[in-house]
C-alpha atoms as a PDB file:
ATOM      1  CA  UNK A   1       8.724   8.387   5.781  1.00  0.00           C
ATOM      2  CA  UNK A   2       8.273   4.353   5.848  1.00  0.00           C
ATOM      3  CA  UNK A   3      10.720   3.130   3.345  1.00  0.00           C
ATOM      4  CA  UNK A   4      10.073  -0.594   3.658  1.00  0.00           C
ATOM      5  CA  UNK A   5       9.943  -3.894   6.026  1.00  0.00           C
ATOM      6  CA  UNK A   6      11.284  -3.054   9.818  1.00  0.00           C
ATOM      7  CA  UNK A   7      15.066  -4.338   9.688  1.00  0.00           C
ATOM      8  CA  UNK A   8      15.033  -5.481   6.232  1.00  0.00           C
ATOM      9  CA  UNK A   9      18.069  -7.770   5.768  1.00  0.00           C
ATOM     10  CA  UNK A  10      19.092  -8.227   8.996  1.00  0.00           C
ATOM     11  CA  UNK A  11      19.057 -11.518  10.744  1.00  0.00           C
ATOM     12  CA  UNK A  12      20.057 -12.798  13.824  1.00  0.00           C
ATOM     13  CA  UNK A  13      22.547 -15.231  14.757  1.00  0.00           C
ATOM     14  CA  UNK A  14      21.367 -15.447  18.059  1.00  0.00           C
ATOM     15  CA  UNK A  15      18.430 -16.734  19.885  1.00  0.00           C
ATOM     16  CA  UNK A  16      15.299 -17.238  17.586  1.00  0.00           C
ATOM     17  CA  UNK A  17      13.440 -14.980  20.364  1.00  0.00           C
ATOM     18  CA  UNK A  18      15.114 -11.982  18.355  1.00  0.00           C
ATOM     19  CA  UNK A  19      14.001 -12.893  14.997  1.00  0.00           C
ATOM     20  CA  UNK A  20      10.610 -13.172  15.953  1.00  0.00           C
ATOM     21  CA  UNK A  21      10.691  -9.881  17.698  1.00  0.00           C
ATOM     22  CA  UNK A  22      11.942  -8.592  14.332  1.00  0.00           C
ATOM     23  CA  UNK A  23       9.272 -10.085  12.455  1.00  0.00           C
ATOM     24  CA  UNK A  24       6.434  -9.427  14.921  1.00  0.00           C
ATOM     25  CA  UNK A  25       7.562  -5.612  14.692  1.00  0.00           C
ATOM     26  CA  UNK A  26       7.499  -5.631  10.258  1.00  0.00           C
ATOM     27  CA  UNK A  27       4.056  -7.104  11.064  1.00  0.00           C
ATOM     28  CA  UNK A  28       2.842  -4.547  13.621  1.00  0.00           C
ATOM     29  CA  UNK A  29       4.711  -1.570  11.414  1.00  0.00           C
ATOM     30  CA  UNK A  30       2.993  -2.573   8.362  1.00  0.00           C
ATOM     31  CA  UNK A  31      -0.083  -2.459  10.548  1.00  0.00           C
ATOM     32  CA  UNK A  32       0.363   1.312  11.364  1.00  0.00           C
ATOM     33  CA  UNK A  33       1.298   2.162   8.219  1.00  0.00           C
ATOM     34  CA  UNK A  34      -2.201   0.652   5.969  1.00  0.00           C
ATOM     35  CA  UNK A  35      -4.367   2.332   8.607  1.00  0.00           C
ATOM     36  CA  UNK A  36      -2.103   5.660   8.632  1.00  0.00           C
ATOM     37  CA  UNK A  37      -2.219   5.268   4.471  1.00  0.00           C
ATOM     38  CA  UNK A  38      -6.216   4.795   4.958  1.00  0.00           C
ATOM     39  CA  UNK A  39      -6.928   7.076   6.818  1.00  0.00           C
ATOM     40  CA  UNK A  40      -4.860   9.817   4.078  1.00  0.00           C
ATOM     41  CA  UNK A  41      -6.688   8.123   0.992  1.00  0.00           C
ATOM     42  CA  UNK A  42      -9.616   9.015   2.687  1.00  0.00           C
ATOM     43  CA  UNK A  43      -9.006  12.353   3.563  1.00  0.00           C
ATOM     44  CA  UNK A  44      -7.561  13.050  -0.037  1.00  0.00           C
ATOM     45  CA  UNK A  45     -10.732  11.351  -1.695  1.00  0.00           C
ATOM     46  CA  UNK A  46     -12.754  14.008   0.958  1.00  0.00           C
ATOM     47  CA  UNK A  47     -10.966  16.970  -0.597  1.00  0.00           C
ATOM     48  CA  UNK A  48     -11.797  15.334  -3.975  1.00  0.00           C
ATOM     49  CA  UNK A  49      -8.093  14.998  -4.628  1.00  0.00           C
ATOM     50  CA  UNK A  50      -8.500  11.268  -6.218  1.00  0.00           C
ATOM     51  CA  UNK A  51      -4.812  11.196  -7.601  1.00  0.00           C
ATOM     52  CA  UNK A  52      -3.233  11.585  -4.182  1.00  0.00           C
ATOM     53  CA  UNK A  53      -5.439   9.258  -3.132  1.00  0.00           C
ATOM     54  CA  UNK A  54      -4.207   6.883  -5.871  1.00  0.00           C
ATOM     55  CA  UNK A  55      -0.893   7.431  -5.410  1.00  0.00           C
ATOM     56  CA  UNK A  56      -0.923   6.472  -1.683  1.00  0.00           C
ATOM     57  CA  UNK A  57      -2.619   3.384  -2.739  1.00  0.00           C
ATOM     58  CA  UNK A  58      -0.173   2.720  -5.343  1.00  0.00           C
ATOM     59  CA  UNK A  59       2.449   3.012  -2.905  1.00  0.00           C
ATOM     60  CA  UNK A  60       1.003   0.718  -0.657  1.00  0.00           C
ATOM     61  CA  UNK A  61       0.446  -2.481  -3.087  1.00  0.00           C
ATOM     62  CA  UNK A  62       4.231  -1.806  -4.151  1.00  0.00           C
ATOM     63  CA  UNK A  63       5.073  -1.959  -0.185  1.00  0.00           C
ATOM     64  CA  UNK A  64       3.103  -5.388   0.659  1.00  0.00           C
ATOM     65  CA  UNK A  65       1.805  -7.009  -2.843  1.00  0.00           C
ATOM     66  CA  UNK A  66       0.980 -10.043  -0.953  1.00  0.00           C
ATOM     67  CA  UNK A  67      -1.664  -8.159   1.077  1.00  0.00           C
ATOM     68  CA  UNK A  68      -5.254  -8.192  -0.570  1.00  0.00           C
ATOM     69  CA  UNK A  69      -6.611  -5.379   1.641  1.00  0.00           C
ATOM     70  CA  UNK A  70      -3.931  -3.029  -0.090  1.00  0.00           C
ATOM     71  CA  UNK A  71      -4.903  -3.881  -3.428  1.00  0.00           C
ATOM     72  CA  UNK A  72      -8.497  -3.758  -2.564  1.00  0.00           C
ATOM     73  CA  UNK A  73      -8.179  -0.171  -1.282  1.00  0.00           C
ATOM     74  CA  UNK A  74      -6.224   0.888  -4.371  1.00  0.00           C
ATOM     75  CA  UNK A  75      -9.200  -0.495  -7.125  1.00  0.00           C
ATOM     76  CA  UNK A  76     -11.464   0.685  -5.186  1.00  0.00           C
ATOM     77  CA  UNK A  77      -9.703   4.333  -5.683  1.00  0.00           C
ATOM     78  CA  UNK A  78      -9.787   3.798  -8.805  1.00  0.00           C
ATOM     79  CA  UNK A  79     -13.295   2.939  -9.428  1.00  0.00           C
ATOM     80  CA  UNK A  80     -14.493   6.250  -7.554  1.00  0.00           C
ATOM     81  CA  UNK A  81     -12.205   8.129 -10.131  1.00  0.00           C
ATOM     82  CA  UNK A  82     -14.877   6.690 -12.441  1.00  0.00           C
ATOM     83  CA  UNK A  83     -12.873   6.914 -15.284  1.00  0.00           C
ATOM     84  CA  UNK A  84     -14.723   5.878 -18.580  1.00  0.00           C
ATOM     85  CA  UNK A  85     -12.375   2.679 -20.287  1.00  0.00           C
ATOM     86  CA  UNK A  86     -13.098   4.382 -23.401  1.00  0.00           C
ATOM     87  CA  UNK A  87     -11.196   7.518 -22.880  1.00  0.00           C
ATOM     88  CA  UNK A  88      -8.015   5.121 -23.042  1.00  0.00           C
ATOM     89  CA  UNK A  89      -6.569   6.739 -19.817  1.00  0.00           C
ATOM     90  CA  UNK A  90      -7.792   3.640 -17.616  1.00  0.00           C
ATOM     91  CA  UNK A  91      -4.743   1.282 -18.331  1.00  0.00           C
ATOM     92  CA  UNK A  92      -1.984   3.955 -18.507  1.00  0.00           C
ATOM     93  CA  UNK A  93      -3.769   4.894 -14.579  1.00  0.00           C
ATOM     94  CA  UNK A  94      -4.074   1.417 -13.475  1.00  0.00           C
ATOM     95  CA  UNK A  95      -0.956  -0.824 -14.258  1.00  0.00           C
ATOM     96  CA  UNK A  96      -1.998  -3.843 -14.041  1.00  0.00           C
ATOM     97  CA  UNK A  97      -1.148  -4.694 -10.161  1.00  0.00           C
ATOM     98  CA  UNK A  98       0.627  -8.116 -11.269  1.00  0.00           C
ATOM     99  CA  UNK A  99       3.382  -5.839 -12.871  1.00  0.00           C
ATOM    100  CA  UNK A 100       3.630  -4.305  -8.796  1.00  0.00           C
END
């Protein structure tokens, strides 16, 4: 299971070569992982299994909050749970992603 960044923490104290090798791989891993997590939100939202589907998505804005195709996918699950604002479920479902 992907726990985080590739090599987290560690740094190099020699040649700059490595370091970008490290950071070209965190790139390319979190890559793999938004099309693997995709791919599973889709499938879940498929088998009409929405909270699955949000919970990937959650998972993946807590990963990379920086990027804005995570956060995309993850309101967009949560518009197709079309979940009436009234009911007062919404906010409890949908932390507000600044908080991620």
């Amino acid at each position: 299971m992907y726990a985080g960044p590739f090599l987290e923490g560690l740094t190099a104290s020699s040649p700059e070569d490595v370091e970008r090798w490290i950071l070209h791989q965190r790139d390319r891993f979190a890559l793999v992982l938004l099309g693997i997590c995709e791919r599973a939100v889709h499938e879940s939202l498929g088998k009409n299994q929405p909270i699955e589907a949000l919970r990937l998505t959650r998972r993946l804005v807590e990963l990379h909050p920086e990027r804005e195709d995570c956060r995309e996918l993850h309101l967009n699950v949560l518009a197709r749970m079309d979940i009436p604002f009234e009911s007062g479920l919404l906010p409890a479902i949908a932390r507000p992603l600044k908080d991620l």
